[in-house]
C-alpha atoms as a PDB file:
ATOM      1  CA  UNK A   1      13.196 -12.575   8.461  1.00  0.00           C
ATOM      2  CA  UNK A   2      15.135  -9.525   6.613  1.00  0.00           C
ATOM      3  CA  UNK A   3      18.557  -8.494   8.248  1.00  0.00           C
ATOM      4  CA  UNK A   4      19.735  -5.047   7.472  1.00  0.00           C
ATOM      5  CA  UNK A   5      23.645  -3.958   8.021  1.00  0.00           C
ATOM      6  CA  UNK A   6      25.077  -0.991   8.845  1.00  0.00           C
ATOM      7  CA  UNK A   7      25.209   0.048   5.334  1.00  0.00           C
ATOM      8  CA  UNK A   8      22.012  -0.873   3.679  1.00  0.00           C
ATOM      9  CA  UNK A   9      20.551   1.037   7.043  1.00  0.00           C
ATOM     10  CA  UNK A  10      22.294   4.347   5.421  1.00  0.00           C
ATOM     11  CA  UNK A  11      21.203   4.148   2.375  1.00  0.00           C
ATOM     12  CA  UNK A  12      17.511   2.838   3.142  1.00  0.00           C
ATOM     13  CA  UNK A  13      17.243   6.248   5.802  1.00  0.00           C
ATOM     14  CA  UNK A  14      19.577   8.632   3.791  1.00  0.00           C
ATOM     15  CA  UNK A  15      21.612   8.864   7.046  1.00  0.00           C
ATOM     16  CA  UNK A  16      25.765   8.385   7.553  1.00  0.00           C
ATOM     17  CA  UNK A  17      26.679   5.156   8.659  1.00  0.00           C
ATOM     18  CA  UNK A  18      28.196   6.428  12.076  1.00  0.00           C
ATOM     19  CA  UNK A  19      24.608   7.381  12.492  1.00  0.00           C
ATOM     20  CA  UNK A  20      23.477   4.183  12.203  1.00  0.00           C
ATOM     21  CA  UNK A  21      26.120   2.765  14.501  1.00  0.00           C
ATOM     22  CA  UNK A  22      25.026   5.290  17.452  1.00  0.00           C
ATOM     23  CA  UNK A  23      21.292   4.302  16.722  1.00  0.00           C
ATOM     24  CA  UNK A  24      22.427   0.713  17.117  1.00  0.00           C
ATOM     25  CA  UNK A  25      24.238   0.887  19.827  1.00  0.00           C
ATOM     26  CA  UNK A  26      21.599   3.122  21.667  1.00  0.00           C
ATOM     27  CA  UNK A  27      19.331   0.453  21.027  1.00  0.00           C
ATOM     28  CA  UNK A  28      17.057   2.801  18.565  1.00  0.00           C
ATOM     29  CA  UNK A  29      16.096  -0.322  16.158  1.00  0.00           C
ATOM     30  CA  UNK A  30      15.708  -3.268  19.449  1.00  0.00           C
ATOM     31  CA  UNK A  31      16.938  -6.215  19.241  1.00  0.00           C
ATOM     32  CA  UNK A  32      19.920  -7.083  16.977  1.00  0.00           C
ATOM     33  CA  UNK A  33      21.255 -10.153  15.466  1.00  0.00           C
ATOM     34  CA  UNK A  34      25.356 -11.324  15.420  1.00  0.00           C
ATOM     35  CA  UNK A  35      26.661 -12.622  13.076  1.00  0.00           C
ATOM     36  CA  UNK A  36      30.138 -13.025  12.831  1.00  0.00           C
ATOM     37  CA  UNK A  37      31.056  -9.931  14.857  1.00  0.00           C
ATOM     38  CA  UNK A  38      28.694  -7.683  12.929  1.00  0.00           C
ATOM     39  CA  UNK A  39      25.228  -6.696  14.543  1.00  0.00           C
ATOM     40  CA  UNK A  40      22.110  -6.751  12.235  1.00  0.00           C
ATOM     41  CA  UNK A  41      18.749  -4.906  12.482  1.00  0.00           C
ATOM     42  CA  UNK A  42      15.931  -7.492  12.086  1.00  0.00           C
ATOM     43  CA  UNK A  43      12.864  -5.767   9.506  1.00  0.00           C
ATOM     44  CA  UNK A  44      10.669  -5.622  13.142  1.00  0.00           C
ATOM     45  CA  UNK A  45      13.414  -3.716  14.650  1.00  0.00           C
ATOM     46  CA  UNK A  46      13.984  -1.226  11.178  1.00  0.00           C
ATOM     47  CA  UNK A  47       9.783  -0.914  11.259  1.00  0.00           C
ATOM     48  CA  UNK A  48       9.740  -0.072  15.279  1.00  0.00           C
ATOM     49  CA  UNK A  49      12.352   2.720  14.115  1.00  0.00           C
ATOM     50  CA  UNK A  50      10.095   4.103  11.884  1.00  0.00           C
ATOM     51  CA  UNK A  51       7.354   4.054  13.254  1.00  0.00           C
ATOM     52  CA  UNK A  52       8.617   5.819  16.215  1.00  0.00           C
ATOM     53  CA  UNK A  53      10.644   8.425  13.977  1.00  0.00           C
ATOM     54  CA  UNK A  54       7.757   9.748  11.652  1.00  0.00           C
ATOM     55  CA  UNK A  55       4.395  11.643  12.056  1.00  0.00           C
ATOM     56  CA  UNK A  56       1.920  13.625  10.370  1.00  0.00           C
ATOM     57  CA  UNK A  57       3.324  15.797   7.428  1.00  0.00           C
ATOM     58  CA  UNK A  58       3.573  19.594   7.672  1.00  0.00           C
ATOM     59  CA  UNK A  59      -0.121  21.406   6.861  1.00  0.00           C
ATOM     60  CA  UNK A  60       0.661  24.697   6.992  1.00  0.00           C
ATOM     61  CA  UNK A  61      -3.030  25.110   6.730  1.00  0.00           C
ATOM     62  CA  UNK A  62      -3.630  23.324  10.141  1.00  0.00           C
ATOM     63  CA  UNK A  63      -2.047  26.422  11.982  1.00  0.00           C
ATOM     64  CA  UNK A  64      -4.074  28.661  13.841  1.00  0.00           C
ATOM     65  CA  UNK A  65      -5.995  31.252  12.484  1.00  0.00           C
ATOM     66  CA  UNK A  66      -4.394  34.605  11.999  1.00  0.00           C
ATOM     67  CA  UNK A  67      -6.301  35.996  14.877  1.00  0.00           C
ATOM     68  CA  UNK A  68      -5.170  33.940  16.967  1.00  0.00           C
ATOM     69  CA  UNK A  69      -1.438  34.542  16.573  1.00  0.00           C
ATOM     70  CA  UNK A  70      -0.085  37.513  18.367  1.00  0.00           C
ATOM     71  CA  UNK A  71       1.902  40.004  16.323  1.00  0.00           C
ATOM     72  CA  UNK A  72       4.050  42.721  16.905  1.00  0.00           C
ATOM     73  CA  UNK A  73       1.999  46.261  17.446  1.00  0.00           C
ATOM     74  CA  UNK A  74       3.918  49.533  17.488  1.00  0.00           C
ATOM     75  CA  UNK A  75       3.581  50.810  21.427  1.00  0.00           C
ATOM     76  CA  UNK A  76       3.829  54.371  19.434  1.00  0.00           C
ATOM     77  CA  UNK A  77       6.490  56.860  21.021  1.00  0.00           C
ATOM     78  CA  UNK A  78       8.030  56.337  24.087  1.00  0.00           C
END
């Protein structure tokens, strides 16, 4: 079993490591370990975080069609 710290969290999720700390301490990655004071993220825990943080990329192809989208159309005077 793989124990991440606060600082290897950062680095692996290009995040601050205040960031981490809130995440922890909202319970974002489960379950932690202590170890002398210090709270760990288990490699289940990082993976859960993940998993629940990412989707499908950006397709700007999957949009809707261009009819489909409503666009601005000059009323004409007023």
């Amino acid at each position: 079993m793989t124990l991440y710290t606060c600082t290897q969290l950062a680095e692996l999720l290009g995040i601050s490591r205040s960031t981490v700390r809130a995440l922890t301490r909202a319970g974002e990655f489960g379950e932690t370990v202590n170890v002398a004071r210090r709270h760990l993220v288990t490699e289940e825990g990082l993976a859960a975080f993940v998993a629940a943080h990412t989707g499908p990329a950006y397709n700007r192809e999957a949009r809707a069609p261009a009819q489909n989208r409503r666009r601005h159309v000059n009323p004409g005077p007023i």
